[in-house]
PDB file of N, CA and C in Angstrom:
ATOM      1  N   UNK A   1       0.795  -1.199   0.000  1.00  0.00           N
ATOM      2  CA  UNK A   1       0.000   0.000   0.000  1.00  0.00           C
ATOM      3  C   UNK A   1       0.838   1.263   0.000  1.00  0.00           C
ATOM      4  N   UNK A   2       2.078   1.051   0.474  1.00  0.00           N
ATOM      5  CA  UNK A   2       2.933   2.289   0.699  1.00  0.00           C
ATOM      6  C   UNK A   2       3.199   2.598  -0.580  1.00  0.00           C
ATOM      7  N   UNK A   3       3.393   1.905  -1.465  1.00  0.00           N
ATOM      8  CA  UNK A   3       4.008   2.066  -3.234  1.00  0.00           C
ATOM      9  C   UNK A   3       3.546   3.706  -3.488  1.00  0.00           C
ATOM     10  N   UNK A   4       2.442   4.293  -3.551  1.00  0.00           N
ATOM     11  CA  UNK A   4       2.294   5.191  -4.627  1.00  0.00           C
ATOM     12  C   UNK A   4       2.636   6.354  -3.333  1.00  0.00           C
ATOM     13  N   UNK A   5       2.289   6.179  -2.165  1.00  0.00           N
ATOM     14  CA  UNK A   5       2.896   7.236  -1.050  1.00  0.00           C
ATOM     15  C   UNK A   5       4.316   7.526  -0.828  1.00  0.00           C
ATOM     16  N   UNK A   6       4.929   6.251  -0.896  1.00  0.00           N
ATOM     17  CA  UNK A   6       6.015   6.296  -1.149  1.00  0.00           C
ATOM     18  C   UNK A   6       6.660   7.341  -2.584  1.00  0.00           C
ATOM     19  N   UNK A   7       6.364   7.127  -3.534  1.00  0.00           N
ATOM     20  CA  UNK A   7       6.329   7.578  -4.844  1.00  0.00           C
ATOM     21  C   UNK A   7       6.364   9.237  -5.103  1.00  0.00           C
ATOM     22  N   UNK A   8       4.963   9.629  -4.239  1.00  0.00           N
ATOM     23  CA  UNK A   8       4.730  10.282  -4.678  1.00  0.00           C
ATOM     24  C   UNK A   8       5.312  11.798  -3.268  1.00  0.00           C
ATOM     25  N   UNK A   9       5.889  11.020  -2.328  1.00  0.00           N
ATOM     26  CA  UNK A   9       6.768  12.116  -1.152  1.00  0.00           C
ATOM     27  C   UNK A   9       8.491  11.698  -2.171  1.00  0.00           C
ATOM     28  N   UNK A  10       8.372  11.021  -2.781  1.00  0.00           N
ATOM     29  CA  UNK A  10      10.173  10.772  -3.614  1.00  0.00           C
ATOM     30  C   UNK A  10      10.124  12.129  -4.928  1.00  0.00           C
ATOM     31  N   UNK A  11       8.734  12.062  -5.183  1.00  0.00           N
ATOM     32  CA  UNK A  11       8.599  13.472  -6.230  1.00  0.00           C
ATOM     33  C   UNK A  11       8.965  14.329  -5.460  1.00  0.00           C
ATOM     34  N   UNK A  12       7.921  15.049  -4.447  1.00  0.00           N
ATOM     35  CA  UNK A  12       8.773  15.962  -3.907  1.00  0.00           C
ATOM     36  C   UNK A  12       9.798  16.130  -3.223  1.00  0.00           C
ATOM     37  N   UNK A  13      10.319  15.084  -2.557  1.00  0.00           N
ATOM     38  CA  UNK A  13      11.671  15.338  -2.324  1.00  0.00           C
ATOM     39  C   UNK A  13      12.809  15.503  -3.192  1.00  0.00           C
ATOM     40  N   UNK A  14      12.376  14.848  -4.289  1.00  0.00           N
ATOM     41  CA  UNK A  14      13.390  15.127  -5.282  1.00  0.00           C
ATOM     42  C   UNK A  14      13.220  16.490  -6.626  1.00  0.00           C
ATOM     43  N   UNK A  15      12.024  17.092  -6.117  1.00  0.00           N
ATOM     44  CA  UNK A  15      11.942  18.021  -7.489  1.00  0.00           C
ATOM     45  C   UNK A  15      11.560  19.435  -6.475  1.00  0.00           C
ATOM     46  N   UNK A  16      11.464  19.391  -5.039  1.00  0.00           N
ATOM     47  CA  UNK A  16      10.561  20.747  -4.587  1.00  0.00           C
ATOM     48  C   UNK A  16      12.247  21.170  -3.968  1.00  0.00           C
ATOM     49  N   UNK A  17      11.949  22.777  -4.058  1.00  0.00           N
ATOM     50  CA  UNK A  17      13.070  23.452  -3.590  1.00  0.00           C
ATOM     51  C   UNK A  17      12.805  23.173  -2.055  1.00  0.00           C
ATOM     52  N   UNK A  18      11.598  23.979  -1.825  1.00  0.00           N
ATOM     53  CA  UNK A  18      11.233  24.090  -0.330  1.00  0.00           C
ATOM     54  C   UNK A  18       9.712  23.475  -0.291  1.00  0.00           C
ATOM     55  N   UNK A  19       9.916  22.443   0.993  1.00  0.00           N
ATOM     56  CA  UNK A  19       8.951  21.479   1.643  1.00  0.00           C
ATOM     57  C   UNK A  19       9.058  20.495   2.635  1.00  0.00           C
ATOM     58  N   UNK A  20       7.829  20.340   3.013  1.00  0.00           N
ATOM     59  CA  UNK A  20       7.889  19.405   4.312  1.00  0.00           C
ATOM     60  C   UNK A  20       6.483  18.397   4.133  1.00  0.00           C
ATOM     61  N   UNK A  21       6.857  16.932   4.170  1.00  0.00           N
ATOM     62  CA  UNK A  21       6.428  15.998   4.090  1.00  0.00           C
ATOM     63  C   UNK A  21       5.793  15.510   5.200  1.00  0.00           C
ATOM     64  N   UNK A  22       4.516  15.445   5.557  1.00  0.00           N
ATOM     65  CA  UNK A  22       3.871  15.011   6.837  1.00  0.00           C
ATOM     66  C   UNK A  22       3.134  13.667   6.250  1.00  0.00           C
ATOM     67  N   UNK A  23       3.849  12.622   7.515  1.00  0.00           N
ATOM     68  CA  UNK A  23       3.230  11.246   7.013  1.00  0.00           C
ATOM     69  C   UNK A  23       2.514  11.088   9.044  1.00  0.00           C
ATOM     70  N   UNK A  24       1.203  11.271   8.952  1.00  0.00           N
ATOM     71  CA  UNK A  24       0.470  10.830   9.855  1.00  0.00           C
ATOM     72  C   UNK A  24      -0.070   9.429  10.417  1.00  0.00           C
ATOM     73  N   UNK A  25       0.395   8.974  10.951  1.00  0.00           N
ATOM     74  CA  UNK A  25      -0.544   7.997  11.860  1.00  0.00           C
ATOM     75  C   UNK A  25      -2.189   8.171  11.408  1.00  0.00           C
ATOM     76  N   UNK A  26      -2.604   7.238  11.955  1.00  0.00           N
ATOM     77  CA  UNK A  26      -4.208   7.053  11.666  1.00  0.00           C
ATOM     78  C   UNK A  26      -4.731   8.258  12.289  1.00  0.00           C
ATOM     79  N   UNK A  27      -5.665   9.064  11.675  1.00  0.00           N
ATOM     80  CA  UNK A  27      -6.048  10.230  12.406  1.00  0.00           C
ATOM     81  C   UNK A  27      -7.414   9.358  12.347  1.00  0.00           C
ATOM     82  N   UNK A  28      -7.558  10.255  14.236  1.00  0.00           N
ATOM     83  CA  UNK A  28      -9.008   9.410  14.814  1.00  0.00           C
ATOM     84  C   UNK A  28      -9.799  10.847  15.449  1.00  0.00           C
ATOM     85  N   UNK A  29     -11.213  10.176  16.158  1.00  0.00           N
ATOM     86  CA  UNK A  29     -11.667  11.729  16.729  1.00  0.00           C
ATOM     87  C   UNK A  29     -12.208  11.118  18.040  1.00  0.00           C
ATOM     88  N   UNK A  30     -10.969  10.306  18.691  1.00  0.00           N
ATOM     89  CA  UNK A  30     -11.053  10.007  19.924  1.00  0.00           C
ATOM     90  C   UNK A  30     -10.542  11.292  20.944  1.00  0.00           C
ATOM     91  N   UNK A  31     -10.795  10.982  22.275  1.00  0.00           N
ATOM     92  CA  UNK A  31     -10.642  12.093  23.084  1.00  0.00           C
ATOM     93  C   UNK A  31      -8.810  12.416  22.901  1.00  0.00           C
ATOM     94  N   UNK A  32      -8.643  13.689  22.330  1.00  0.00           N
ATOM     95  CA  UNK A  32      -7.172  13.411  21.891  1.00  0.00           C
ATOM     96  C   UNK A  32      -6.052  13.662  23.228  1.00  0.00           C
ATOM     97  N   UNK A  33      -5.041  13.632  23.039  1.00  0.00           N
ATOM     98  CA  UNK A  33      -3.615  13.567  23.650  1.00  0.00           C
ATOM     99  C   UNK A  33      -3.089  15.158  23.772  1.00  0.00           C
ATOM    100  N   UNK A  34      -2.835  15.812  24.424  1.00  0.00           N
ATOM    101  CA  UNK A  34      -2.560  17.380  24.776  1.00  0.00           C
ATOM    102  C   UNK A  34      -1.148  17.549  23.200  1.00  0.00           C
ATOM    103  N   UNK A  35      -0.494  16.834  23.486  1.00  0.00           N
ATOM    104  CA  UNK A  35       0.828  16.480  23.098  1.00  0.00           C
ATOM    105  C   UNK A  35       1.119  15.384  21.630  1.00  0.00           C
ATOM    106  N   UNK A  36       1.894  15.842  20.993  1.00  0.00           N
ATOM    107  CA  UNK A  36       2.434  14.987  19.638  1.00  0.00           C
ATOM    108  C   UNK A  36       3.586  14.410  19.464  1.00  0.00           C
ATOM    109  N   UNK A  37       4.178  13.754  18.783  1.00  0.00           N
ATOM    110  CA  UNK A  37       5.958  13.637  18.597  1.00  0.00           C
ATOM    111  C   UNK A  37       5.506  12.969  17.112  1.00  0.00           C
ATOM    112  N   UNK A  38       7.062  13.338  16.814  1.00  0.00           N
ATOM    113  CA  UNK A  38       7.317  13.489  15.752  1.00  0.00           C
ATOM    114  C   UNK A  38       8.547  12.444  15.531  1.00  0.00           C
ATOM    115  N   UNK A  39       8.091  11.717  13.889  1.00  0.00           N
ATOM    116  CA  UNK A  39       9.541  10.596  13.591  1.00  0.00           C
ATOM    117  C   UNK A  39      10.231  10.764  12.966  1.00  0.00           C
ATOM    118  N   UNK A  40      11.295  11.181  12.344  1.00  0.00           N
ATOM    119  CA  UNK A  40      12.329  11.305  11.483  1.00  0.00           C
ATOM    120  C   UNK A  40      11.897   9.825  10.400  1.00  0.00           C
ATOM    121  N   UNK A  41      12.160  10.360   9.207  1.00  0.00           N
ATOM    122  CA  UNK A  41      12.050   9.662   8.334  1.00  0.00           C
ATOM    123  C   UNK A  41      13.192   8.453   8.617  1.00  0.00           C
ATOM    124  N   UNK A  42      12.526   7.237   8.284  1.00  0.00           N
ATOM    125  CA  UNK A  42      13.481   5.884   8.696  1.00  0.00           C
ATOM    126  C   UNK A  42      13.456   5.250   9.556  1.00  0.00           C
ATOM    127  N   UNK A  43      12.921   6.100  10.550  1.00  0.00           N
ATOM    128  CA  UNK A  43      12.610   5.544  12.331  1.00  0.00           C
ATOM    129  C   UNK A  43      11.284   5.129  12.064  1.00  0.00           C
ATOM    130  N   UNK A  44      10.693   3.673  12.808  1.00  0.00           N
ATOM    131  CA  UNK A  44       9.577   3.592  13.383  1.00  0.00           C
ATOM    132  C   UNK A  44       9.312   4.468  14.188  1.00  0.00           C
ATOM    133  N   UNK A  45       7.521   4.432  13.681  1.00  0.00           N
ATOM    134  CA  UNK A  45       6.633   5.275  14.675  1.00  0.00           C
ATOM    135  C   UNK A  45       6.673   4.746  16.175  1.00  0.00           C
ATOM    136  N   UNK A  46       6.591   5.957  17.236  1.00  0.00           N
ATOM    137  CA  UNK A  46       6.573   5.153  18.372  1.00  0.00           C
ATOM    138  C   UNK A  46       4.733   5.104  18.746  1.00  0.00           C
ATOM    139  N   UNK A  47       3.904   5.450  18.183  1.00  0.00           N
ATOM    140  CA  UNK A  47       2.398   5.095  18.180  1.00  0.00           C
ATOM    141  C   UNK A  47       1.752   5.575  16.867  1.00  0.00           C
ATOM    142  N   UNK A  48      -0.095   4.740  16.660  1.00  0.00           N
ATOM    143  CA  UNK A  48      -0.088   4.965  15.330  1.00  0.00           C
ATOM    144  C   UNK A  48      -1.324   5.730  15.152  1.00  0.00           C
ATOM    145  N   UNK A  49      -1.888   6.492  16.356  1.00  0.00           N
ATOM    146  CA  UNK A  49      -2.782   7.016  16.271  1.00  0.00           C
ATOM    147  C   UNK A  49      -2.605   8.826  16.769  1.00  0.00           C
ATOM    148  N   UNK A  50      -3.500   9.479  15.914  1.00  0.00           N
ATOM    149  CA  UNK A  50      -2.930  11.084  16.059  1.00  0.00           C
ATOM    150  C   UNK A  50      -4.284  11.845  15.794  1.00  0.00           C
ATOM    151  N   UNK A  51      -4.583  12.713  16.195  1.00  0.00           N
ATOM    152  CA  UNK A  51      -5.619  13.614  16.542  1.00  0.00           C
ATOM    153  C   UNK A  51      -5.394  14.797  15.341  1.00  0.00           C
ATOM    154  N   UNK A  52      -7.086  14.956  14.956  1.00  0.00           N
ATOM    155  CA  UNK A  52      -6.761  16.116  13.945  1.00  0.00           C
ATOM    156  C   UNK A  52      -6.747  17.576  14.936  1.00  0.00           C
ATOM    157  N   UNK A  53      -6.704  17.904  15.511  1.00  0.00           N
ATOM    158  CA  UNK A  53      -5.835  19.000  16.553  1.00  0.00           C
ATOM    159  C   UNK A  53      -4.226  19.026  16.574  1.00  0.00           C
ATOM    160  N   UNK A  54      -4.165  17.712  16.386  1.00  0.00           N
ATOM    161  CA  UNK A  54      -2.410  17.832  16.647  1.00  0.00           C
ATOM    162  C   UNK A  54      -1.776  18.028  15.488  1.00  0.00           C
ATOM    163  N   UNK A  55      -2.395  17.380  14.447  1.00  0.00           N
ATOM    164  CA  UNK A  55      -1.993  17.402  13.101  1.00  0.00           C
ATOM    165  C   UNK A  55      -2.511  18.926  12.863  1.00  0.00           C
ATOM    166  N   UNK A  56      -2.928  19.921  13.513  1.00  0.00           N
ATOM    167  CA  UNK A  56      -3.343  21.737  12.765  1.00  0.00           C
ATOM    168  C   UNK A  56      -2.221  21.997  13.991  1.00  0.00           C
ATOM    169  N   UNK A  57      -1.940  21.576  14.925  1.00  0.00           N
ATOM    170  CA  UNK A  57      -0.814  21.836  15.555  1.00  0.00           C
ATOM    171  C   UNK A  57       0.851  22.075  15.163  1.00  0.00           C
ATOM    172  N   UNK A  58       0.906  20.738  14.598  1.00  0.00           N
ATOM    173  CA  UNK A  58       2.302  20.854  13.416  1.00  0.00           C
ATOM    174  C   UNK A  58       1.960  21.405  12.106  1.00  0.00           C
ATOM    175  N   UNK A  59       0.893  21.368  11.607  1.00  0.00           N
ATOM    176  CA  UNK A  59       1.014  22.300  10.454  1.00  0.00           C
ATOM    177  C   UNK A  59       1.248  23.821  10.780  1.00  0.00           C
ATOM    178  N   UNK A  60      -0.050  23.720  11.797  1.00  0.00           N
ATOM    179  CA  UNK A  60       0.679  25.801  11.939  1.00  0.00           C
ATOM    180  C   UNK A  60       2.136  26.000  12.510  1.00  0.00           C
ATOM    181  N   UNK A  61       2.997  25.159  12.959  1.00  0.00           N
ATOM    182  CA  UNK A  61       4.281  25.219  13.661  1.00  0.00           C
ATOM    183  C   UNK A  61       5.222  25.112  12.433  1.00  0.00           C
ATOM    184  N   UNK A  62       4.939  24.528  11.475  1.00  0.00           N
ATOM    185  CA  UNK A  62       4.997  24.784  10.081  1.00  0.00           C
ATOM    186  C   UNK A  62       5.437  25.948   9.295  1.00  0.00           C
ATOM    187  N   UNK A  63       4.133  26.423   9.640  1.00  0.00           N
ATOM    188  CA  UNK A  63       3.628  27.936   9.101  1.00  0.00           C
ATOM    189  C   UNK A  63       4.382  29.048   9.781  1.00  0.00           C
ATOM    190  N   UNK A  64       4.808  28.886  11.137  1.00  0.00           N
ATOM    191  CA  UNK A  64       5.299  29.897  11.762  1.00  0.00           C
ATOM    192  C   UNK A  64       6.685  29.716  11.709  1.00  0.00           C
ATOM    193  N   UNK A  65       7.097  28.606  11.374  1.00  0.00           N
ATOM    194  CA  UNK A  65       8.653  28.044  11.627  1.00  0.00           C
ATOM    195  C   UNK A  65       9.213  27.537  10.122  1.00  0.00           C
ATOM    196  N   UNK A  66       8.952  27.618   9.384  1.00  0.00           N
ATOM    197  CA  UNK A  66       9.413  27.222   7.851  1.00  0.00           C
ATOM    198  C   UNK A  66      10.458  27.069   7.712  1.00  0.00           C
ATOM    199  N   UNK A  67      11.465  27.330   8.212  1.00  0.00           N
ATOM    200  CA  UNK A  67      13.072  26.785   8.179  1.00  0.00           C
ATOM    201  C   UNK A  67      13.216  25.650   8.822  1.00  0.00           C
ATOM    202  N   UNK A  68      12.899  25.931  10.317  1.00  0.00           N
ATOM    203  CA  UNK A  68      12.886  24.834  10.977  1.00  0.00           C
ATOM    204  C   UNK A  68      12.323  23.371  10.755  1.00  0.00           C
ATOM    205  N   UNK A  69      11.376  23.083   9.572  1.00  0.00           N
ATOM    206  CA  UNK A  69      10.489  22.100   8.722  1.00  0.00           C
ATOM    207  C   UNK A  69      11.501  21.898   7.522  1.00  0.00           C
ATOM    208  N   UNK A  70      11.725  22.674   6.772  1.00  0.00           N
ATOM    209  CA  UNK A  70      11.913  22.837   5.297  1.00  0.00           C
ATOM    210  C   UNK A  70      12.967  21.924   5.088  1.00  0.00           C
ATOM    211  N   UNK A  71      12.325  21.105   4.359  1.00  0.00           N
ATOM    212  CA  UNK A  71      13.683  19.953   3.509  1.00  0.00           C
ATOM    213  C   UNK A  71      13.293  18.696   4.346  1.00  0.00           C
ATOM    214  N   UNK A  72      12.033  18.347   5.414  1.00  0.00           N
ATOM    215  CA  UNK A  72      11.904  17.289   6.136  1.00  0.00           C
ATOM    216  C   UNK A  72      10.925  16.481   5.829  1.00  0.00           C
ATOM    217  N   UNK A  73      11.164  15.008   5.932  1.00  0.00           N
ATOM    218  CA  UNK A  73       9.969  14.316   5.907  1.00  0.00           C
ATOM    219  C   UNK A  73       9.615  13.400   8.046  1.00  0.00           C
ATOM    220  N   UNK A  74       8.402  14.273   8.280  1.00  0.00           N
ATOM    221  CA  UNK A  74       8.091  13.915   9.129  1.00  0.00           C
ATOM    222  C   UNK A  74       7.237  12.689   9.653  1.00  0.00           C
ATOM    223  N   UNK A  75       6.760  12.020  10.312  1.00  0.00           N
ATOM    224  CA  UNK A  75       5.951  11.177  10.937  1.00  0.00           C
ATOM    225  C   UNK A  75       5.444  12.097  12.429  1.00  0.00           C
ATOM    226  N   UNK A  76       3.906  11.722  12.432  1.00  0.00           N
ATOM    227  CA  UNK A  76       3.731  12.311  13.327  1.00  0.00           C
ATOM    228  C   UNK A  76       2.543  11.214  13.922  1.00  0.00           C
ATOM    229  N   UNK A  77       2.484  11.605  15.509  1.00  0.00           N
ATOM    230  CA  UNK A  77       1.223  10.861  15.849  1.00  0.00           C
ATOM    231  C   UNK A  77       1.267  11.519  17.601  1.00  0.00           C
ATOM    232  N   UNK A  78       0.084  10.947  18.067  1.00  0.00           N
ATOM    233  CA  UNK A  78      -0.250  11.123  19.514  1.00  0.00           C
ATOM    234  C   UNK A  78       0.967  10.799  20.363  1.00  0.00           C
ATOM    235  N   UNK A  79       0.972  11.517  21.439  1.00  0.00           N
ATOM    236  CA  UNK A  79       1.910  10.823  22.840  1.00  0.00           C
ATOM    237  C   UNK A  79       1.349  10.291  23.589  1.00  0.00           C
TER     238      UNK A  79
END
């Protein structure tokens, strides 16, 4: 199943000047987790479930921090 996800974060890593790759855990709309972490591409996830709060959490941290993101492929999920 990973094939075309895979594929298609290798496009932009290989053709975007500036970007950041967010690969999420299962987003659920269980009572969520205050808190997120984040995986470096290559590392297993350390859990596989993530809140859409947390995920507008790292995107706006994103938004405010664009260097600090730029050129990364992340994993993200609940703590």
């Amino acid at each position: 199943m990973a094939g075309p996800h895979r594929e298609a974060a290798d496009l932009v890593e290989n053709g975007a000047k500036h970007y950041t790759v967010i690969r999420p855990g299962w987003i659920n709309k269980s009572p969520t987790s205050q808190d997120y972490e984040i995986t470096k591409e290559g590392r297993p996830f350390n859990g596989c479930d993530m809140s859409p709060e947390n995920m507008a959490k790292l995107v706006l941290n994103i938004i405010q921090n664009p260097q600090e993101y730029n050129g990364r492929n992340l994993g993200i999920n609940d703590k």
